[in-house]
PDB file of N, CA and C in Angstrom:
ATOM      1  N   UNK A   1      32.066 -13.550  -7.546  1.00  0.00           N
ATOM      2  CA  UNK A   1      30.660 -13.618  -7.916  1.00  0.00           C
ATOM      3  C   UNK A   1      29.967 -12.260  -7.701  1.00  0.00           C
ATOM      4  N   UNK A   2      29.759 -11.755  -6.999  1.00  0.00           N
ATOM      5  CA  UNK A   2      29.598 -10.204  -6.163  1.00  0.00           C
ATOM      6  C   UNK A   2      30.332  -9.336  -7.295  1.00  0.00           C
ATOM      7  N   UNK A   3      31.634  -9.122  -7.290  1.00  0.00           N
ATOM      8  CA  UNK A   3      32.009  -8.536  -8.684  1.00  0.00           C
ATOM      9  C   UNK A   3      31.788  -8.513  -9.897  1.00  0.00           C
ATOM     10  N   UNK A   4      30.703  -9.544 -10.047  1.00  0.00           N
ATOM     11  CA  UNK A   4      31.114  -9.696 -11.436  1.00  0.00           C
ATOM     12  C   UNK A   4      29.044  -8.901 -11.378  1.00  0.00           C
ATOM     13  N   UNK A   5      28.635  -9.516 -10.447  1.00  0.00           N
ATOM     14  CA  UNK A   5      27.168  -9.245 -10.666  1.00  0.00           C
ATOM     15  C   UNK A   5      27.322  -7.916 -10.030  1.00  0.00           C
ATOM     16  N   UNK A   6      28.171  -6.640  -9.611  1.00  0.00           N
ATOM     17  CA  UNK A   6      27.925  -5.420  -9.600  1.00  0.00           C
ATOM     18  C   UNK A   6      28.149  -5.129 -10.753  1.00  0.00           C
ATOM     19  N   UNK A   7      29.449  -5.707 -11.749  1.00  0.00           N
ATOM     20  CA  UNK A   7      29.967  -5.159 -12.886  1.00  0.00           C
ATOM     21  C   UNK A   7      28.791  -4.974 -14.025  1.00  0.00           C
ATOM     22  N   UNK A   8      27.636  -6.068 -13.767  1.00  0.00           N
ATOM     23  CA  UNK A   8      26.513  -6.093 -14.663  1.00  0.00           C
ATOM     24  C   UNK A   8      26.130  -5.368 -14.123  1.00  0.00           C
ATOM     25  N   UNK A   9      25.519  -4.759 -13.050  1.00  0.00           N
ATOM     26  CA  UNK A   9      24.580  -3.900 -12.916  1.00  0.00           C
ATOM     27  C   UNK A   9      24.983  -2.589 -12.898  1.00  0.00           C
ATOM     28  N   UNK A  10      26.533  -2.175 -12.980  1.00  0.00           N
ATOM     29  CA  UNK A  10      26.557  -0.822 -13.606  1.00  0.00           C
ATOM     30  C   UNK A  10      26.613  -1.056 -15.076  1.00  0.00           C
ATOM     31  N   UNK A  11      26.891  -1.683 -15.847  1.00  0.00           N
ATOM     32  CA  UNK A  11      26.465  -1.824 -17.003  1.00  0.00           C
ATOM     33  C   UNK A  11      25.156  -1.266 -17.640  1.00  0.00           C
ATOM     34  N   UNK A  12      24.743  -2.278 -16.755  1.00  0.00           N
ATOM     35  CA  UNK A  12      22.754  -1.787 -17.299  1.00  0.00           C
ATOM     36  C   UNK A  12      22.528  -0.197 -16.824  1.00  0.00           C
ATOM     37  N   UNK A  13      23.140   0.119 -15.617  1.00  0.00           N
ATOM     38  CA  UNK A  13      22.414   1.159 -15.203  1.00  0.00           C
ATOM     39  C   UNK A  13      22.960   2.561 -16.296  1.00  0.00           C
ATOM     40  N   UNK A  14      24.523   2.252 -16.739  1.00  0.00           N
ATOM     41  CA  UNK A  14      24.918   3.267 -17.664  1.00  0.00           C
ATOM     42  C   UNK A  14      25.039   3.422 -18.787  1.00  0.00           C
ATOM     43  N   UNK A  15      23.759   2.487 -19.643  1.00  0.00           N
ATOM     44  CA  UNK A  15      23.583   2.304 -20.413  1.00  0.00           C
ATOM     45  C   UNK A  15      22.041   3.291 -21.098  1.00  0.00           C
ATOM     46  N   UNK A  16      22.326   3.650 -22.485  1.00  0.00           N
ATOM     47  CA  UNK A  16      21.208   4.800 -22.495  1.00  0.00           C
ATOM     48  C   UNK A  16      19.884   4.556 -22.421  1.00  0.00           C
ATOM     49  N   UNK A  17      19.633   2.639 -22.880  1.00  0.00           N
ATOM     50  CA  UNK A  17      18.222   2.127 -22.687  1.00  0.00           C
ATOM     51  C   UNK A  17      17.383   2.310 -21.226  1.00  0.00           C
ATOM     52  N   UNK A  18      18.749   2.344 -20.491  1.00  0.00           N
ATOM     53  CA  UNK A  18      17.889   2.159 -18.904  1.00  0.00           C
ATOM     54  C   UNK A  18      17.671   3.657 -18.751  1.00  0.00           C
ATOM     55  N   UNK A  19      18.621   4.339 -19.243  1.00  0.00           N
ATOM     56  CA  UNK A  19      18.357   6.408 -19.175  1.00  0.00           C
ATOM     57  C   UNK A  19      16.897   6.740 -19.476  1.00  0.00           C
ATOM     58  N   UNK A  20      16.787   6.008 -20.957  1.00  0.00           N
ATOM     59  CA  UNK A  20      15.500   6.376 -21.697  1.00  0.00           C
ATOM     60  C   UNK A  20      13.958   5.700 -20.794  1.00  0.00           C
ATOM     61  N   UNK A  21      14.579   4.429 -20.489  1.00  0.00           N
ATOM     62  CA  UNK A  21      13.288   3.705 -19.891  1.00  0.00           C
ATOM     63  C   UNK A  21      12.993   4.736 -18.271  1.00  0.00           C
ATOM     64  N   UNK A  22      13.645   4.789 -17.985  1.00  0.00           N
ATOM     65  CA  UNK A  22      13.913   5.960 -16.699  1.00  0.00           C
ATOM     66  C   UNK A  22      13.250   7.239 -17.058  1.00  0.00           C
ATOM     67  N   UNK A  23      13.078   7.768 -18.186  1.00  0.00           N
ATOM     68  CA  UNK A  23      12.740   9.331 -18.415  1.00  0.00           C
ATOM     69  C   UNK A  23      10.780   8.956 -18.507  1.00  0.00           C
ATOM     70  N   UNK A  24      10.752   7.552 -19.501  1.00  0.00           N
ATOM     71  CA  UNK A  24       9.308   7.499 -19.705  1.00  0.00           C
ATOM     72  C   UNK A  24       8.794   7.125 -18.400  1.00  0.00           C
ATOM     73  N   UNK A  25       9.326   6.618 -17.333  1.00  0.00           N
ATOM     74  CA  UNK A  25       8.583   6.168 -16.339  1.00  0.00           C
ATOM     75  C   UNK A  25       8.398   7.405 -15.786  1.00  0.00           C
ATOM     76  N   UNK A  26       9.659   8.517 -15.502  1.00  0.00           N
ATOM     77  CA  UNK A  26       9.179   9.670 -15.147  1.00  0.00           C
ATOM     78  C   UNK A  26       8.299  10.346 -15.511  1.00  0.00           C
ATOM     79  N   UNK A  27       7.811  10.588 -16.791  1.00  0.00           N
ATOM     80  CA  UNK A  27       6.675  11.472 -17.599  1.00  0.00           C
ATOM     81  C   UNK A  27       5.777  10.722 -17.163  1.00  0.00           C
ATOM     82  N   UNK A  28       5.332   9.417 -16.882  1.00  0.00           N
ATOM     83  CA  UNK A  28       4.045   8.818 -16.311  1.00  0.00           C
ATOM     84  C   UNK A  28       4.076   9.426 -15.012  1.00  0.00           C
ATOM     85  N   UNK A  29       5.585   9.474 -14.219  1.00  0.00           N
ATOM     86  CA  UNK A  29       4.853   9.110 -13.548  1.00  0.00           C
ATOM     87  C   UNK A  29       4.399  10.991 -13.147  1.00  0.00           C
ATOM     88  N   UNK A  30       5.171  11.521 -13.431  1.00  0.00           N
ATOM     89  CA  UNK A  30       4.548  13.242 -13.129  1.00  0.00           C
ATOM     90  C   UNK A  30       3.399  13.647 -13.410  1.00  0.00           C
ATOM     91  N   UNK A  31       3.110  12.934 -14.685  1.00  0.00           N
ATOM     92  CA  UNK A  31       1.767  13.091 -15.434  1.00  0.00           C
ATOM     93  C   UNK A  31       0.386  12.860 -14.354  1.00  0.00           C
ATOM     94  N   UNK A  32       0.944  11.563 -13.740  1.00  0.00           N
ATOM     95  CA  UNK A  32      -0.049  11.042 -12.677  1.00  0.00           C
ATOM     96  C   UNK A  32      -0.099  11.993 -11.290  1.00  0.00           C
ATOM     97  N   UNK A  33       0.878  13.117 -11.293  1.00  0.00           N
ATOM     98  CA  UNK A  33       0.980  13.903 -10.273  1.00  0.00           C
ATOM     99  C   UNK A  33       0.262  14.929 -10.434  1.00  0.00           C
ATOM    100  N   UNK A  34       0.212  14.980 -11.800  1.00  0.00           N
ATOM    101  CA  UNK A  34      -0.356  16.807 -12.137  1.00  0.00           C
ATOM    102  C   UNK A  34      -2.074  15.754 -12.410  1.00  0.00           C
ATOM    103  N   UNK A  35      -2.052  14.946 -12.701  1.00  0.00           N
ATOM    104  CA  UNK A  35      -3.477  14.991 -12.436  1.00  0.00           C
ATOM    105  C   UNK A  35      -4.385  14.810 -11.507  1.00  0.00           C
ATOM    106  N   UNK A  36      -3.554  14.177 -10.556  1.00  0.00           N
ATOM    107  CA  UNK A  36      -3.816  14.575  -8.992  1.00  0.00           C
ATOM    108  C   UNK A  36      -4.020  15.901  -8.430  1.00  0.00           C
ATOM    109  N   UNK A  37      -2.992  16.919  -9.258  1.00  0.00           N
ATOM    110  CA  UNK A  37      -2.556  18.259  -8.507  1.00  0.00           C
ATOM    111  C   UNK A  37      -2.274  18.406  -7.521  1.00  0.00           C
ATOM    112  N   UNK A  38      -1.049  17.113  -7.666  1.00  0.00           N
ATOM    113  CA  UNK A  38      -0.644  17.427  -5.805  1.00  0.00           C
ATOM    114  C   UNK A  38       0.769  17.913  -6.235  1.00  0.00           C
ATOM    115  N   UNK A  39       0.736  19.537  -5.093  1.00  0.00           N
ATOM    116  CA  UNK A  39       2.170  19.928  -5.792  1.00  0.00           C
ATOM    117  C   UNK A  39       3.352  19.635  -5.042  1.00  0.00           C
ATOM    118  N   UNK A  40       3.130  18.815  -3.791  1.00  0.00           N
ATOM    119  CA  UNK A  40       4.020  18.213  -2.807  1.00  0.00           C
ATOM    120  C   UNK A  40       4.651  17.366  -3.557  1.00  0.00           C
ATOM    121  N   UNK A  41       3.777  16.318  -4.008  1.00  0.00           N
ATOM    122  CA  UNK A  41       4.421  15.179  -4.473  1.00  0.00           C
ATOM    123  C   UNK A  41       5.597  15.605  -5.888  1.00  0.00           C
ATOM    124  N   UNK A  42       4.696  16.303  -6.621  1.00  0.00           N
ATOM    125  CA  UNK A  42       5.549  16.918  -7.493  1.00  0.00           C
ATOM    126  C   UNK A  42       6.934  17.851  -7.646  1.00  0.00           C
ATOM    127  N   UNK A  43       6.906  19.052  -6.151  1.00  0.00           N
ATOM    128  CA  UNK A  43       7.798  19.113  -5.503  1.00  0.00           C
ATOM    129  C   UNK A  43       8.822  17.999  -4.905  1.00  0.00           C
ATOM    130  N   UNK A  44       8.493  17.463  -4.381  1.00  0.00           N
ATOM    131  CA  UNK A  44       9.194  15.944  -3.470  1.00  0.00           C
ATOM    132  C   UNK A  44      10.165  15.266  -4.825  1.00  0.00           C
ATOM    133  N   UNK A  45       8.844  14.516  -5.594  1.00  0.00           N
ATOM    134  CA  UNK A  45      10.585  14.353  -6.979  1.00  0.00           C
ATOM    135  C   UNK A  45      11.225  15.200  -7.538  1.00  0.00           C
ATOM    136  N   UNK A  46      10.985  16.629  -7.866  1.00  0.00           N
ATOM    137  CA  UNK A  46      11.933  17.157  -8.412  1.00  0.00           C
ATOM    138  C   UNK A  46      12.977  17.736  -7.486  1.00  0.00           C
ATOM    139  N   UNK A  47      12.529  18.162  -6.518  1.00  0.00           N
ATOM    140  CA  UNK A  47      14.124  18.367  -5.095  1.00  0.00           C
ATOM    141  C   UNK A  47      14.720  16.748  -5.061  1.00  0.00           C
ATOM    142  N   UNK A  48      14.261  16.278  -4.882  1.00  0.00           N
ATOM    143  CA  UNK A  48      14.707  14.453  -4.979  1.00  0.00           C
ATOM    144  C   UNK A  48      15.695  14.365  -6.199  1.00  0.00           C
ATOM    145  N   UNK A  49      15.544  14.277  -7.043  1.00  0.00           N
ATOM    146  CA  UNK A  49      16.360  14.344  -8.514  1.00  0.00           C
ATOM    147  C   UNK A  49      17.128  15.233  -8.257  1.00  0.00           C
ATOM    148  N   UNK A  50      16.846  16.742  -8.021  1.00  0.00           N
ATOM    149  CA  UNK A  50      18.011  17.528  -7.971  1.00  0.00           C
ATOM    150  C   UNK A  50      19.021  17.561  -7.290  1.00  0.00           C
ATOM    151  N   UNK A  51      18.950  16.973  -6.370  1.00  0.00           N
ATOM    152  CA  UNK A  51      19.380  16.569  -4.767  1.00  0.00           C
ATOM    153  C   UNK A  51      20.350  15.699  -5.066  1.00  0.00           C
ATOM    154  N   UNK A  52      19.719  14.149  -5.797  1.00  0.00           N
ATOM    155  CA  UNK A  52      20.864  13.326  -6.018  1.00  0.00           C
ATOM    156  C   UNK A  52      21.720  13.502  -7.129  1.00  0.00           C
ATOM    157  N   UNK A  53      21.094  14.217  -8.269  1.00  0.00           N
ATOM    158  CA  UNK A  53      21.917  14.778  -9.339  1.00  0.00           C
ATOM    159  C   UNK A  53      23.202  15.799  -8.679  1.00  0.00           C
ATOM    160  N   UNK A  54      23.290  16.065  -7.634  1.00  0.00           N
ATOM    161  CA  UNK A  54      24.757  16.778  -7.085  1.00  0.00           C
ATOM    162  C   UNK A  54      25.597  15.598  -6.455  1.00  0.00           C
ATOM    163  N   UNK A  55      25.177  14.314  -6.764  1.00  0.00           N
ATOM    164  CA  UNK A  55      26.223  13.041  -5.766  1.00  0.00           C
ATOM    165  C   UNK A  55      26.670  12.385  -6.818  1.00  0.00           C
ATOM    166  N   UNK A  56      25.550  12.130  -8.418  1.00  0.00           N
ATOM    167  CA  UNK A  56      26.186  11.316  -8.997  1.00  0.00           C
ATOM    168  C   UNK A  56      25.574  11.691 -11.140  1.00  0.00           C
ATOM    169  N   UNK A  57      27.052  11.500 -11.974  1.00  0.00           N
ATOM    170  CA  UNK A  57      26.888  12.335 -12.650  1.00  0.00           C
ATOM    171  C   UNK A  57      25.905  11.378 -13.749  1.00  0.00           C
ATOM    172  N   UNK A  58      25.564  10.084 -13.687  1.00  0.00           N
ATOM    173  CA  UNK A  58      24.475   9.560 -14.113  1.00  0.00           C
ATOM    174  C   UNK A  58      22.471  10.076 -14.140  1.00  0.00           C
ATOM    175  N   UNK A  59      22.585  10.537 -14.822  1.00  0.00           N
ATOM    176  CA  UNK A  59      20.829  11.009 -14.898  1.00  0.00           C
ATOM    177  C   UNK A  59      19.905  10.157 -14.673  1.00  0.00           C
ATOM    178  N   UNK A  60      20.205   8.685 -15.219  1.00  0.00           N
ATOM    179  CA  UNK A  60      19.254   7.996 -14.621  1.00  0.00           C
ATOM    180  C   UNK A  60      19.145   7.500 -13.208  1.00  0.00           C
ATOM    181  N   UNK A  61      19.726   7.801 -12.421  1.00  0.00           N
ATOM    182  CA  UNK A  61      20.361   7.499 -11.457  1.00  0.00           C
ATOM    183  C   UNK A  61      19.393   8.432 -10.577  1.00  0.00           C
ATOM    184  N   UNK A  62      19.722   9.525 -11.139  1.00  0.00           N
ATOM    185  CA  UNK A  62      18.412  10.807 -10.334  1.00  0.00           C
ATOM    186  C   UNK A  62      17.248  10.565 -10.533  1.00  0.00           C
ATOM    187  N   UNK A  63      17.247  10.473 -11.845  1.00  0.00           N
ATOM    188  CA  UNK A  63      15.665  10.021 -11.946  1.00  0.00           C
ATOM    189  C   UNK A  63      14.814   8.624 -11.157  1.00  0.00           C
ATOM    190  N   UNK A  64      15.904   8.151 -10.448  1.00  0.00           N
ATOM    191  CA  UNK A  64      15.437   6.707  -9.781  1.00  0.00           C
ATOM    192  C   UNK A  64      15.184   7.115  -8.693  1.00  0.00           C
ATOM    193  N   UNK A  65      15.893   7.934  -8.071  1.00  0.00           N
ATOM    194  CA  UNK A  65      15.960   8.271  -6.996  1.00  0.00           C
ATOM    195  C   UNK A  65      14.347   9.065  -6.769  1.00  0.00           C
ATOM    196  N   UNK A  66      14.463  10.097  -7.227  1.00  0.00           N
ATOM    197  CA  UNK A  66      13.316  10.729  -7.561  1.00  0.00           C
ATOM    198  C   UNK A  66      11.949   9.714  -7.337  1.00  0.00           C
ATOM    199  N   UNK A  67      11.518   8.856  -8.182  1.00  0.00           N
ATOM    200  CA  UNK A  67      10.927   8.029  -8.399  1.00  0.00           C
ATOM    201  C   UNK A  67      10.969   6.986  -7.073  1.00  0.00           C
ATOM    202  N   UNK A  68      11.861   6.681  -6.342  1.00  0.00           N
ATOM    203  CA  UNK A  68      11.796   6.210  -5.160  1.00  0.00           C
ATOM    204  C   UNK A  68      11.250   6.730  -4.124  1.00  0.00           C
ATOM    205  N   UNK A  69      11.611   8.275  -3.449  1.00  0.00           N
ATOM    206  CA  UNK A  69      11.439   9.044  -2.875  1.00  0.00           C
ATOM    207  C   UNK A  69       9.522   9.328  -2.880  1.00  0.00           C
ATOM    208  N   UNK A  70       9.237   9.436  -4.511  1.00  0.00           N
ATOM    209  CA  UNK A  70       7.986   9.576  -4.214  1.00  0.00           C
ATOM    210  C   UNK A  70       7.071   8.747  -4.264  1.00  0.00           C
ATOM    211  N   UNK A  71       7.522   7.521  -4.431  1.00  0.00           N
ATOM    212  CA  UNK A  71       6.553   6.394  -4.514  1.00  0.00           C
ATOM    213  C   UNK A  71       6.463   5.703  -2.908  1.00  0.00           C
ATOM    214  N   UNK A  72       7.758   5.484  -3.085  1.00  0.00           N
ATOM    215  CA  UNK A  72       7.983   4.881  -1.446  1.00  0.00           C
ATOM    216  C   UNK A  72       8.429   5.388  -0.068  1.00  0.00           C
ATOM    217  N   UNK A  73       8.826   6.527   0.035  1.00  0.00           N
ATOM    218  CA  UNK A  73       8.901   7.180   1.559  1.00  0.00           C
ATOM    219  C   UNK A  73       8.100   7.992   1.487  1.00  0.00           C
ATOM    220  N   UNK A  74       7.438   9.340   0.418  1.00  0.00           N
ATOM    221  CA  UNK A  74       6.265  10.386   0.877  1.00  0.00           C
ATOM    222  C   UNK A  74       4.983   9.187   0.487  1.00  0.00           C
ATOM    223  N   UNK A  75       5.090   8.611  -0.453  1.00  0.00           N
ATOM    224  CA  UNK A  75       3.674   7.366  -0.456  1.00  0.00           C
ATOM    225  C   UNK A  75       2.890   8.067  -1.490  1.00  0.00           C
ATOM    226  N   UNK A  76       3.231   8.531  -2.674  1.00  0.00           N
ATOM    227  CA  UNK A  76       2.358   9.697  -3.625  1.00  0.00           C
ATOM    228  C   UNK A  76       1.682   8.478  -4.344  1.00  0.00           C
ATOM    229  N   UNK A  77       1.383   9.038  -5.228  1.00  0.00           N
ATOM    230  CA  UNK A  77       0.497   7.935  -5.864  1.00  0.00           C
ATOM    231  C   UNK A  77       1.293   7.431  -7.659  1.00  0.00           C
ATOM    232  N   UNK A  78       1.260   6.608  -7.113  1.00  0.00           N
ATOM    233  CA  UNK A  78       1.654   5.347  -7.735  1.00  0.00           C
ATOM    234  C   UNK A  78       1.228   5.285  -9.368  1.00  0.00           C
ATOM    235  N   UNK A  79       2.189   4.949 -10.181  1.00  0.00           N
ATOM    236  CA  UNK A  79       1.286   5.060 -12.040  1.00  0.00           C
ATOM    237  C   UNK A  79       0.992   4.005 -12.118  1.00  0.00           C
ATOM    238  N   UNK A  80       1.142   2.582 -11.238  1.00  0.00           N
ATOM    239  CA  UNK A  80       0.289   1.407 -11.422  1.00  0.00           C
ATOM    240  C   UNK A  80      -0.912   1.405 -10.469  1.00  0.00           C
TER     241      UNK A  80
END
């Protein structure tokens, strides 16, 4: 059961819909950074992304990470 429901979820994750849905959440959510002008936060995801982009060769994968990092451990502000 466990196998079969990881096997789906690398599926989805290496699939290009979740890549693409991953890039637009990023452009919100940077967008929402630069209009803040906070250059921490903006700093914070892109070392974040770059960071995990050297562990794993999936892009969306960085970009989640990224997006984690600054929503939920520095606490930046949020596109909802």
């Amino acid at each position: 059961m466990l196998k079969k429901l990881q096997k789906q979820a690398m599926s989805v994750v290496k699939s290009k819909m979740f890549y693409y849905l991953m890039v637009v959440v990023s452009v919100f959510q940077l967008y929402k950074i630069y209009l803040d002008r906070s250059t921490y936060c903006a700093a914070m995801f892109v070392l974040t992304a770059a960071i995990a982009c050297q562990f794993t060769k999936n892009k969306a994968l960085c970009l989640v990470a990224g997006l984690v990092v600054t929503n939920f451990v520095v606490g930046c502000s949020k596109i909802m």
